[in-house]
PDB file of N, CA and C in Angstrom:
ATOM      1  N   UNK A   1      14.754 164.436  35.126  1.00  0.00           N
ATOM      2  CA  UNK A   1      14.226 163.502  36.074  1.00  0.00           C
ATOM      3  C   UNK A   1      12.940 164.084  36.667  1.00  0.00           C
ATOM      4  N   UNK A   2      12.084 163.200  37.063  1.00  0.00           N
ATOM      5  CA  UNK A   2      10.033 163.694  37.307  1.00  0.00           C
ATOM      6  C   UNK A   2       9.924 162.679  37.998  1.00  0.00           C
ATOM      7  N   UNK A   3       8.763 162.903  38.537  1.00  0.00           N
ATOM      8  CA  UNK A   3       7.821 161.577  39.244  1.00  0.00           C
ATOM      9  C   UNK A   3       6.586 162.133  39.420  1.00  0.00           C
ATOM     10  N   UNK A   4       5.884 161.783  39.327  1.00  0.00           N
ATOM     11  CA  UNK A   4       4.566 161.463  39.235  1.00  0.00           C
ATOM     12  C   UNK A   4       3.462 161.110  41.502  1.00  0.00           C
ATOM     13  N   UNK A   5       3.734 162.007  42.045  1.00  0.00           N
ATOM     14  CA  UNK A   5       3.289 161.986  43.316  1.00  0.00           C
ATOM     15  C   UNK A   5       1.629 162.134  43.878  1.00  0.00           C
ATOM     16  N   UNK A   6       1.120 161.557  44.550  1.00  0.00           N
ATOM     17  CA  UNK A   6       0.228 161.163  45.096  1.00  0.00           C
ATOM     18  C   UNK A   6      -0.030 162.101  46.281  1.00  0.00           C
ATOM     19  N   UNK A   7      -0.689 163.348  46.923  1.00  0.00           N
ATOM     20  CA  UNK A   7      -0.960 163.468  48.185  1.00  0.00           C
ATOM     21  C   UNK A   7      -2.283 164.473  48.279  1.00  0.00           C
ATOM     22  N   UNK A   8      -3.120 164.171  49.192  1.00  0.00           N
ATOM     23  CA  UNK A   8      -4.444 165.073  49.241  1.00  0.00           C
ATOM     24  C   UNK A   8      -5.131 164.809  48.303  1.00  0.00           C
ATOM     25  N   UNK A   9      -5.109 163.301  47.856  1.00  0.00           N
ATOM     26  CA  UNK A   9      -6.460 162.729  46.895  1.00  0.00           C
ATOM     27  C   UNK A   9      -6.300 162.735  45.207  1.00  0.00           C
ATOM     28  N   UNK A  10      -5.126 163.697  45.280  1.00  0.00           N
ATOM     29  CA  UNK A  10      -4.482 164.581  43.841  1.00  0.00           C
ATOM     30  C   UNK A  10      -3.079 164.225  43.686  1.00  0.00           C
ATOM     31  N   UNK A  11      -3.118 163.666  42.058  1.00  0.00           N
ATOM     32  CA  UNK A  11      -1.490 163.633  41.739  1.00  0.00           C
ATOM     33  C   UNK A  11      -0.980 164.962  40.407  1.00  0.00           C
ATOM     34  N   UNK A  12       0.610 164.778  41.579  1.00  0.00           N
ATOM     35  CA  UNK A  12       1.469 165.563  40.773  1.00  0.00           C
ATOM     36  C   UNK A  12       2.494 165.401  39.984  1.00  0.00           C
ATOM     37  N   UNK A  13       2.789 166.294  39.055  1.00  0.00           N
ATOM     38  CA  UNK A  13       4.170 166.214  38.300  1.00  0.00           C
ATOM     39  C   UNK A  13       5.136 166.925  38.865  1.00  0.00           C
ATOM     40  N   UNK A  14       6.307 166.211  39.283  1.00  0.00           N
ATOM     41  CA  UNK A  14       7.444 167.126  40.120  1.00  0.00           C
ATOM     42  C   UNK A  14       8.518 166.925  39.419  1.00  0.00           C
ATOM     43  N   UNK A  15       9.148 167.888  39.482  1.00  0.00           N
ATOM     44  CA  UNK A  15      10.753 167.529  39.079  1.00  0.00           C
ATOM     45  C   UNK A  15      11.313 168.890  40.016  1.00  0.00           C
ATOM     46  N   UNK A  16      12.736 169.005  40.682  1.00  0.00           N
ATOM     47  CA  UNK A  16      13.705 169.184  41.321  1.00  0.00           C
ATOM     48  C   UNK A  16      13.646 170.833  41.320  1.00  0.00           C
ATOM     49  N   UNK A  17      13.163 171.501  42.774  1.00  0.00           N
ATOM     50  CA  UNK A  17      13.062 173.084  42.357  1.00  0.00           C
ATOM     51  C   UNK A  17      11.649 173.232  41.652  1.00  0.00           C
ATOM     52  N   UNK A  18      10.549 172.418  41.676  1.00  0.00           N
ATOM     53  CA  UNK A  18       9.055 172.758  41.561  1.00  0.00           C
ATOM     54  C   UNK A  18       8.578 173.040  42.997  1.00  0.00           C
ATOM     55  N   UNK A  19       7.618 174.385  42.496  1.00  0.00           N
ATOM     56  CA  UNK A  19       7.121 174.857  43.876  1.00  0.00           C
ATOM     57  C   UNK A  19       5.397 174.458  43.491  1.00  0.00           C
ATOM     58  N   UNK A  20       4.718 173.555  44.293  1.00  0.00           N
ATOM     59  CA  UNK A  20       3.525 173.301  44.368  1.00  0.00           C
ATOM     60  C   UNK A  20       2.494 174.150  45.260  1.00  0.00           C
ATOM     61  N   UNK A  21       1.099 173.706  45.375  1.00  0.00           N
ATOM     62  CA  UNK A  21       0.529 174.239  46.090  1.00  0.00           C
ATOM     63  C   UNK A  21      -0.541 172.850  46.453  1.00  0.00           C
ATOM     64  N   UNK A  22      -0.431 172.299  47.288  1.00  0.00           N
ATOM     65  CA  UNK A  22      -1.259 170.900  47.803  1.00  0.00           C
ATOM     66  C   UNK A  22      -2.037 171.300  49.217  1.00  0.00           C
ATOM     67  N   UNK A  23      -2.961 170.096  49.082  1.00  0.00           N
ATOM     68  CA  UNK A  23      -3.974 170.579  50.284  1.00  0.00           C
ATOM     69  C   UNK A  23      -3.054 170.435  51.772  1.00  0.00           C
ATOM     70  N   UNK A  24      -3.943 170.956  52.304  1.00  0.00           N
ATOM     71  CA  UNK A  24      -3.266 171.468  54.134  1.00  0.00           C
ATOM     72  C   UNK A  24      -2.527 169.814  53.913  1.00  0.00           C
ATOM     73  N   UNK A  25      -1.223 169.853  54.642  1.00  0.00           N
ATOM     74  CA  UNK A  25      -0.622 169.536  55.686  1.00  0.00           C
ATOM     75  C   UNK A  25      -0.474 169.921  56.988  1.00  0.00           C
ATOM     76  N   UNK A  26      -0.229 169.185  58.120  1.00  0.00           N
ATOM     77  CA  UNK A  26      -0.132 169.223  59.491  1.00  0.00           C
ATOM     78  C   UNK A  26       1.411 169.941  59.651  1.00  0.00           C
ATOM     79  N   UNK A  27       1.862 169.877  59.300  1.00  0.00           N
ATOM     80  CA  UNK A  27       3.393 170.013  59.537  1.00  0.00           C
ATOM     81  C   UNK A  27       4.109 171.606  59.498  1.00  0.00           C
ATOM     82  N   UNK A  28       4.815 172.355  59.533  1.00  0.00           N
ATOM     83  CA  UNK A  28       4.739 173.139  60.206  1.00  0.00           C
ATOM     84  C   UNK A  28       6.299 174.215  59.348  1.00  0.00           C
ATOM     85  N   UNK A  29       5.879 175.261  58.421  1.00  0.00           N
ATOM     86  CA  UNK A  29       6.931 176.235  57.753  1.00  0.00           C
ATOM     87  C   UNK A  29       8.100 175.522  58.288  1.00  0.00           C
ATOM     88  N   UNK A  30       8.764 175.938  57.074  1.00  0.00           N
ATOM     89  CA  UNK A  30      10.547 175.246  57.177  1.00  0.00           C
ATOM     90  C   UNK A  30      10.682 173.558  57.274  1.00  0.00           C
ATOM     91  N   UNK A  31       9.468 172.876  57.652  1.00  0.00           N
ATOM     92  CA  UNK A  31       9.992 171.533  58.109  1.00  0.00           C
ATOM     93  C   UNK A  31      10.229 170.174  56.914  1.00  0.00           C
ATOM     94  N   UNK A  32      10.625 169.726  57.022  1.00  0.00           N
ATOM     95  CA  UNK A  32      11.560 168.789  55.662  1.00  0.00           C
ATOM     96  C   UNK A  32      10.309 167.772  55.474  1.00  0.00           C
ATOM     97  N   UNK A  33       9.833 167.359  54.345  1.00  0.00           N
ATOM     98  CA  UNK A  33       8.641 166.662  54.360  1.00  0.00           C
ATOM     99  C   UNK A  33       9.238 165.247  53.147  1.00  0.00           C
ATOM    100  N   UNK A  34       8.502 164.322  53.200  1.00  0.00           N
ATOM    101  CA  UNK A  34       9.207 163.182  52.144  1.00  0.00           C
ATOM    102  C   UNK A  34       7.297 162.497  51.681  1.00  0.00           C
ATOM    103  N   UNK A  35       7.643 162.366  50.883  1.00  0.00           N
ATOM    104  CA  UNK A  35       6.515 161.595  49.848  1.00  0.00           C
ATOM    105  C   UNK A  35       6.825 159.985  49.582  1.00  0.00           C
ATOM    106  N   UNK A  36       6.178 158.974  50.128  1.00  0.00           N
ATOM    107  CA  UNK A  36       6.446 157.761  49.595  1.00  0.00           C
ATOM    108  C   UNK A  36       6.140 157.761  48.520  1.00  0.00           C
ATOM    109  N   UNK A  37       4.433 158.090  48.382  1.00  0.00           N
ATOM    110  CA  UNK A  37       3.342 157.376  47.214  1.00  0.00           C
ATOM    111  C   UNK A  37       3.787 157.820  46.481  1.00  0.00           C
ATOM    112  N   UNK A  38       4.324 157.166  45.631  1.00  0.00           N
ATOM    113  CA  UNK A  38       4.912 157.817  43.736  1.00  0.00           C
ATOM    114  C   UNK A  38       4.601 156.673  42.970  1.00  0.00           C
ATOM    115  N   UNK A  39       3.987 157.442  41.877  1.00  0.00           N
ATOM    116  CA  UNK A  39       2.830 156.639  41.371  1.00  0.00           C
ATOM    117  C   UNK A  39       3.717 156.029  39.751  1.00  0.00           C
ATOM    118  N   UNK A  40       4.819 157.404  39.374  1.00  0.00           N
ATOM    119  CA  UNK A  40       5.723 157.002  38.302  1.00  0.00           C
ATOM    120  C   UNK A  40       7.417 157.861  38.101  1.00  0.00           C
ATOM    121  N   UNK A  41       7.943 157.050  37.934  1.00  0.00           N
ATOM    122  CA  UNK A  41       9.208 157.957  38.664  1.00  0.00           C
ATOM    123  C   UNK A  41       9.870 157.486  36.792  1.00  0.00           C
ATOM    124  N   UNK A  42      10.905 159.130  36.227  1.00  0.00           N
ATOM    125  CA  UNK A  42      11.680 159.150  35.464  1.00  0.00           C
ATOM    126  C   UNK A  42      13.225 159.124  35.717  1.00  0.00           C
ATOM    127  N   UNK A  43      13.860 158.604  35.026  1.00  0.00           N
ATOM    128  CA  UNK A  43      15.759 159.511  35.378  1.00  0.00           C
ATOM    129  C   UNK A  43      15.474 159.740  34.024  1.00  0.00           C
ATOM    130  N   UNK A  44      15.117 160.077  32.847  1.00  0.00           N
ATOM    131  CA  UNK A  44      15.344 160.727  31.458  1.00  0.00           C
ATOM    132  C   UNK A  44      15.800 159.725  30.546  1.00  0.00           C
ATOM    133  N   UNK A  45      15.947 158.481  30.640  1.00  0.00           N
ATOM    134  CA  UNK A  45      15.895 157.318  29.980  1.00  0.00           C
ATOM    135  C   UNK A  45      14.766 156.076  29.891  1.00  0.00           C
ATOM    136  N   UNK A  46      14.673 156.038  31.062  1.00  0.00           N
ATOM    137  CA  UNK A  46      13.175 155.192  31.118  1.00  0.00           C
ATOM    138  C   UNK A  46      12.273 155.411  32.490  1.00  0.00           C
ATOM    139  N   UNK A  47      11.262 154.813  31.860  1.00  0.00           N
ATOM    140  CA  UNK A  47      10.132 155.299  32.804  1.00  0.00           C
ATOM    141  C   UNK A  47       9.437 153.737  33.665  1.00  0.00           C
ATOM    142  N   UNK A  48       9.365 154.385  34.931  1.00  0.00           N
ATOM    143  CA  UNK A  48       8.636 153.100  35.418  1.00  0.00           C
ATOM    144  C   UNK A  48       7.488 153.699  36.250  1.00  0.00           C
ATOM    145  N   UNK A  49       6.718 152.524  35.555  1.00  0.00           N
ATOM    146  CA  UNK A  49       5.283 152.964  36.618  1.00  0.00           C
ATOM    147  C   UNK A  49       5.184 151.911  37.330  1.00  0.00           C
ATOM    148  N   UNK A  50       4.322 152.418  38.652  1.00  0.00           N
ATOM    149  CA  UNK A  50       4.164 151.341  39.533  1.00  0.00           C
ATOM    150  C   UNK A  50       2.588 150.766  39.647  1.00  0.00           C
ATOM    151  N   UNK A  51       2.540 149.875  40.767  1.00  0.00           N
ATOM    152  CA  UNK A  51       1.284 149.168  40.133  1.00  0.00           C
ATOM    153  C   UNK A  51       0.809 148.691  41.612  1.00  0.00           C
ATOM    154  N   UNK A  52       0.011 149.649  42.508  1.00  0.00           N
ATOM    155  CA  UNK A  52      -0.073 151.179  42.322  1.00  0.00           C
ATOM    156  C   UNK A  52       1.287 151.851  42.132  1.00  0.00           C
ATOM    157  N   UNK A  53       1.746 151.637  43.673  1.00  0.00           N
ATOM    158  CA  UNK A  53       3.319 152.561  43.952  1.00  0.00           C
ATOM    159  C   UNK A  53       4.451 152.263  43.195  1.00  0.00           C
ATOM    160  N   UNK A  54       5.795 152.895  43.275  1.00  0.00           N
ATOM    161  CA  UNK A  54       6.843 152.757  42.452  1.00  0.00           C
ATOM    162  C   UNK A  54       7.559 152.400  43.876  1.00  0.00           C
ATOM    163  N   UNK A  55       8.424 151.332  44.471  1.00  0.00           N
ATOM    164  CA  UNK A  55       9.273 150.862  45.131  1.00  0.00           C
ATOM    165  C   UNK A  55      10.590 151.963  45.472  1.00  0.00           C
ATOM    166  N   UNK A  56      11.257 151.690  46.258  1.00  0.00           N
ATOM    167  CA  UNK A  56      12.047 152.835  46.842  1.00  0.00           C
ATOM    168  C   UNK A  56      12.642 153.981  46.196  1.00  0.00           C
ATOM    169  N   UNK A  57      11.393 154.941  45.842  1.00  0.00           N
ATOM    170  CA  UNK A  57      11.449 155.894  45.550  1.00  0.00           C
ATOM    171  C   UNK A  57      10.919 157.317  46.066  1.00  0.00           C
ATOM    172  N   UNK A  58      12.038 158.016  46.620  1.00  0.00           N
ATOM    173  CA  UNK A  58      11.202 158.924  47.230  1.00  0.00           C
ATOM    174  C   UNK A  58      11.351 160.317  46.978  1.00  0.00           C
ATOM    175  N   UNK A  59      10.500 161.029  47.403  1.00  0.00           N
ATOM    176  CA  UNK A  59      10.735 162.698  46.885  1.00  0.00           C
ATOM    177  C   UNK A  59      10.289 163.379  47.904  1.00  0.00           C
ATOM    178  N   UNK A  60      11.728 164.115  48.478  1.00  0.00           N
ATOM    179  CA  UNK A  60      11.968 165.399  49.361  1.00  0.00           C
ATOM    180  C   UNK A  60      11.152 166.092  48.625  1.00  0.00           C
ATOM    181  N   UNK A  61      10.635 167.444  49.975  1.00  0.00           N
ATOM    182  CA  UNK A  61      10.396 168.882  49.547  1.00  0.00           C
ATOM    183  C   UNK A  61      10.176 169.243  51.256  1.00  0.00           C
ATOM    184  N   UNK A  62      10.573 170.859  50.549  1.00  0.00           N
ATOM    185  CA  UNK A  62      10.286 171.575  52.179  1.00  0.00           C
ATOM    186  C   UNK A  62       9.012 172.347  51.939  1.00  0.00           C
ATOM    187  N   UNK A  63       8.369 172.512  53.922  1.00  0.00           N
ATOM    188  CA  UNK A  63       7.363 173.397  53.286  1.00  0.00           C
ATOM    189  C   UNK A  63       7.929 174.904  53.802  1.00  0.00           C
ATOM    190  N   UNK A  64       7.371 175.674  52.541  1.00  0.00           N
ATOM    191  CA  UNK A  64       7.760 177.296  52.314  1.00  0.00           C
ATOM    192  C   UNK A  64       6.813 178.099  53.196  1.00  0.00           C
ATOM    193  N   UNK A  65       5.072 177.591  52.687  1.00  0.00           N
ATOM    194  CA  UNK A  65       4.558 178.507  53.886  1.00  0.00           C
ATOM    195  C   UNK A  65       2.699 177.569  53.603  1.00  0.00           C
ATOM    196  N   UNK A  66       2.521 177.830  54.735  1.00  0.00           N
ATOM    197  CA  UNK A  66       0.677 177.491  55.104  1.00  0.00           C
ATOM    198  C   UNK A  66      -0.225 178.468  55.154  1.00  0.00           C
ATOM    199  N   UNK A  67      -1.198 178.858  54.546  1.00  0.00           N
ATOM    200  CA  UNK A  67      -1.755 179.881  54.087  1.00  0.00           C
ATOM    201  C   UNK A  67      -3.646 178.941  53.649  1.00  0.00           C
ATOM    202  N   UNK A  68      -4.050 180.146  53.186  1.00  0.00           N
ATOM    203  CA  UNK A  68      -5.848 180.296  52.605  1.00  0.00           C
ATOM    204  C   UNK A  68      -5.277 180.913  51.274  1.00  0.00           C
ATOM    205  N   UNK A  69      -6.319 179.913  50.394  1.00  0.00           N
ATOM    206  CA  UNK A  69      -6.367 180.384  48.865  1.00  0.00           C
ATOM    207  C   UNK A  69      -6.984 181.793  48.984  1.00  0.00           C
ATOM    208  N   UNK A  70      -7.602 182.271  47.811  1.00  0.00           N
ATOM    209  CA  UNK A  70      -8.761 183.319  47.537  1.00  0.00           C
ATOM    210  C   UNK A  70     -10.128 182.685  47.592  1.00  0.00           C
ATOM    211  N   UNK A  71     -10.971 183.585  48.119  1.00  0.00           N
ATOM    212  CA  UNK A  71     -12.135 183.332  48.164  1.00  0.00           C
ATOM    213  C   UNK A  71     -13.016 182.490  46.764  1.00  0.00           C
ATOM    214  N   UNK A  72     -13.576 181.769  47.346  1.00  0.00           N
ATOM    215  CA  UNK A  72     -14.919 180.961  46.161  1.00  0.00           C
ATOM    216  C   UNK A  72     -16.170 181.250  46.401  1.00  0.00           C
ATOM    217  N   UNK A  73     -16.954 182.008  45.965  1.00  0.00           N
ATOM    218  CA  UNK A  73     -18.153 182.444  45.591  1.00  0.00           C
ATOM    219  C   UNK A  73     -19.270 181.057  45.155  1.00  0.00           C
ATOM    220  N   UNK A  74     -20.256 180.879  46.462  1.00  0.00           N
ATOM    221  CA  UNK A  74     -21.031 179.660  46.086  1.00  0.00           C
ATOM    222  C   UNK A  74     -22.611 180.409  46.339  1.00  0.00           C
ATOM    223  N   UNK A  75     -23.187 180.732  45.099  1.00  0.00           N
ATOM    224  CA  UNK A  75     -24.561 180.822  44.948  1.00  0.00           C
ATOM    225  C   UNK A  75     -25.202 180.535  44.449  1.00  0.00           C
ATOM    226  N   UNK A  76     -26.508 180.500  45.214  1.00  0.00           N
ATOM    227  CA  UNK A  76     -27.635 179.117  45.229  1.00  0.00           C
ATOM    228  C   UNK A  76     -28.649 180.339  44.518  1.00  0.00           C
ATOM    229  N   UNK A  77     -29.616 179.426  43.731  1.00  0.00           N
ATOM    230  CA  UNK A  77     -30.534 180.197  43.477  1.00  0.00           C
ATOM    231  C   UNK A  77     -31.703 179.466  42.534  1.00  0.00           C
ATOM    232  N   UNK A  78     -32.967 179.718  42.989  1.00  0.00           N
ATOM    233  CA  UNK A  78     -33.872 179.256  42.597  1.00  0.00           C
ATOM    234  C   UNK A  78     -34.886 180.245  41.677  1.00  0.00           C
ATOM    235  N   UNK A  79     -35.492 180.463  40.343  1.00  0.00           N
ATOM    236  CA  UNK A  79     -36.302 181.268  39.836  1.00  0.00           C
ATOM    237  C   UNK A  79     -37.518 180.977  40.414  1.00  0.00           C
ATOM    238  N   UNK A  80     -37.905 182.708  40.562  1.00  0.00           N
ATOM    239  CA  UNK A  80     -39.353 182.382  41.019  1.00  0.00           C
ATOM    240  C   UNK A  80     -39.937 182.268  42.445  1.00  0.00           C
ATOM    241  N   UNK A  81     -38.680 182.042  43.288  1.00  0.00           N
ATOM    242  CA  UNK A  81     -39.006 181.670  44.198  1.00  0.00           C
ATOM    243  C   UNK A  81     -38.660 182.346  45.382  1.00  0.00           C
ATOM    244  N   UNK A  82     -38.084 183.688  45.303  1.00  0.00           N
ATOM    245  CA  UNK A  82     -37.306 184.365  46.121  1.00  0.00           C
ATOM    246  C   UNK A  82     -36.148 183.671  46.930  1.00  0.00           C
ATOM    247  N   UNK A  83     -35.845 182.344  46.406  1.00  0.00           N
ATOM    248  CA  UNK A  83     -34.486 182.341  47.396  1.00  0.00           C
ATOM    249  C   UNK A  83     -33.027 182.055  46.621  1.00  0.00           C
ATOM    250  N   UNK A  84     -32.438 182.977  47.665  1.00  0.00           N
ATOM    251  CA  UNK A  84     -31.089 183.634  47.090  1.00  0.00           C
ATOM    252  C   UNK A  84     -30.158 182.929  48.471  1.00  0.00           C
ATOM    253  N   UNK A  85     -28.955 182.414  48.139  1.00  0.00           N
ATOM    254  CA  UNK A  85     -28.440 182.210  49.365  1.00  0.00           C
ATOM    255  C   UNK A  85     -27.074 182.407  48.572  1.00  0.00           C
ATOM    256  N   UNK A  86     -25.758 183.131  49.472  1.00  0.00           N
ATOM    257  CA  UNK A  86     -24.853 183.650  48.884  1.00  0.00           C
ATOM    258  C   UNK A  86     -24.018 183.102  50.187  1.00  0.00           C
ATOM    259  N   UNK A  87     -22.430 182.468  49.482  1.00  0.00           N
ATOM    260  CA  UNK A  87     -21.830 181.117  50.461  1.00  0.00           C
ATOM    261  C   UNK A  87     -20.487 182.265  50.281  1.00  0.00           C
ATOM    262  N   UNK A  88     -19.997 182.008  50.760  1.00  0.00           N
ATOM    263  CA  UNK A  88     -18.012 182.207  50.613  1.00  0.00           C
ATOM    264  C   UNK A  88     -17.308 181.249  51.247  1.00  0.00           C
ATOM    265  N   UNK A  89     -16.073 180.696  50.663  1.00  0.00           N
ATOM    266  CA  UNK A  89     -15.023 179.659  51.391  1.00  0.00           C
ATOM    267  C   UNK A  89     -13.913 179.709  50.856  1.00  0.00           C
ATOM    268  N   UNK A  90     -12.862 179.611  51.953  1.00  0.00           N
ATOM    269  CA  UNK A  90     -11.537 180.069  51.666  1.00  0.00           C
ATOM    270  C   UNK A  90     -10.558 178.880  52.078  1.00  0.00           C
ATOM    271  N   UNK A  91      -9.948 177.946  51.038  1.00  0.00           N
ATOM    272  CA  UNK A  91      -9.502 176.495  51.276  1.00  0.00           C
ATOM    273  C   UNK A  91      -8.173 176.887  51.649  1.00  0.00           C
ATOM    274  N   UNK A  92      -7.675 176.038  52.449  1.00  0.00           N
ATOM    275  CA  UNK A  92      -6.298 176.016  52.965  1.00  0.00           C
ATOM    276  C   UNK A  92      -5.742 175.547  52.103  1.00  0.00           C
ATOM    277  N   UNK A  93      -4.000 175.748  52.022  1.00  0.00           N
ATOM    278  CA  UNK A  93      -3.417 174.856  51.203  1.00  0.00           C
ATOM    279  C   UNK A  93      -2.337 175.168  52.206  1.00  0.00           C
ATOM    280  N   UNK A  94      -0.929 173.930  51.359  1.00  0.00           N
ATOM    281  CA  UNK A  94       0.168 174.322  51.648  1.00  0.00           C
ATOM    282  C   UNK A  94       1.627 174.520  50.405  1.00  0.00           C
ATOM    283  N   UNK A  95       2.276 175.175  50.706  1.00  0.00           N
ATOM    284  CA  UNK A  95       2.538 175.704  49.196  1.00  0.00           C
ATOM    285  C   UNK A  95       4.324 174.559  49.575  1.00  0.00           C
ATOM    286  N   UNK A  96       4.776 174.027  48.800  1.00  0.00           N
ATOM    287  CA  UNK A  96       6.222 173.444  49.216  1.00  0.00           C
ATOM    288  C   UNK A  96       7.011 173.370  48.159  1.00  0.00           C
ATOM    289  N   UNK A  97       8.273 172.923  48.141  1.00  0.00           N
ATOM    290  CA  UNK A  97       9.478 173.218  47.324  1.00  0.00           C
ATOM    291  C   UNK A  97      10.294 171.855  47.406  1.00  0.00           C
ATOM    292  N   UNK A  98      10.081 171.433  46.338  1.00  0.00           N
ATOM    293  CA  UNK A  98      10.416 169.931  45.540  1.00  0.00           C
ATOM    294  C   UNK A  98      11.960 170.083  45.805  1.00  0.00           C
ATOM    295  N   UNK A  99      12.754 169.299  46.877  1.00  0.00           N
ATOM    296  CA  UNK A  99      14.270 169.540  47.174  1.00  0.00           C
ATOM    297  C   UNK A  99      14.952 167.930  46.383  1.00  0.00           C
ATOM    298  N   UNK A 100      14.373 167.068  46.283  1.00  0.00           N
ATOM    299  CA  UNK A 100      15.146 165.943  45.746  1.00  0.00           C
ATOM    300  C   UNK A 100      14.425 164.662  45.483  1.00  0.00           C
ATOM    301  N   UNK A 101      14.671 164.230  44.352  1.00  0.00           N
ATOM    302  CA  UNK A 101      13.954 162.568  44.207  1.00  0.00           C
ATOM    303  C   UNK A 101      14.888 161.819  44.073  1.00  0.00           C
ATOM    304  N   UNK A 102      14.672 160.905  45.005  1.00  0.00           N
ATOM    305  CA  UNK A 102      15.797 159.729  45.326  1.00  0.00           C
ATOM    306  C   UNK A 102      15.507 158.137  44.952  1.00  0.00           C
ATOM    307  N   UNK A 103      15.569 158.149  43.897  1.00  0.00           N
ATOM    308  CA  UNK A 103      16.168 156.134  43.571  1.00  0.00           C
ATOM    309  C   UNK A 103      16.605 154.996  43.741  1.00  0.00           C
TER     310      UNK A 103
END
């Protein structure tokens, strides 16, 4: 069993005991989180997609922990021209743990 989830602009493939890593949430270590937007939900016989969403289907997960990725290296540079400009940025995410998809 999978579904196909929607959150932070980006969709995922989940199935039961997947640990993700999705952009910041507000919400706060340990707290029980639920996903409406599901874009295609399996039980291992047939598949339904929705058009957008898939109807009462939803998928638990908890979040594990809120954290900063690794650094991204953004440099600019022009020949010739002496300019050099050297960026760093460190994106939040939140990392969570796929507890149940419900039908």
């Amino acid at each position: 069993m999978y579904a196909v989830i929607k959150t932070g602009g980006k969709q995922y493939k989940v199935e039961k005991g997947t640990i993700l890593q999705v952009e910041k949430l507000e919400q706060n270590e340990g707290d029980k989180i639920e996903f409406n937007d599901v874009l295609m939900y399996s039980d291992g016989e047939t598949v339904t997609l929705g058009s957008p969403l898939v109807e009462n289907v939803k998928v638990k997960a908890e979040i594990i922990k809120q954290a900063k990725d690794k650094k991204v290296l953004v440099f600019k540079y022009k020949r010739r021209k002496g300019y050099r400009k050297m960026r760093g940025h460190r994106q939040n995410f939140t990392e969570i743990k796929i507890d149940s998809i419900t039908a």
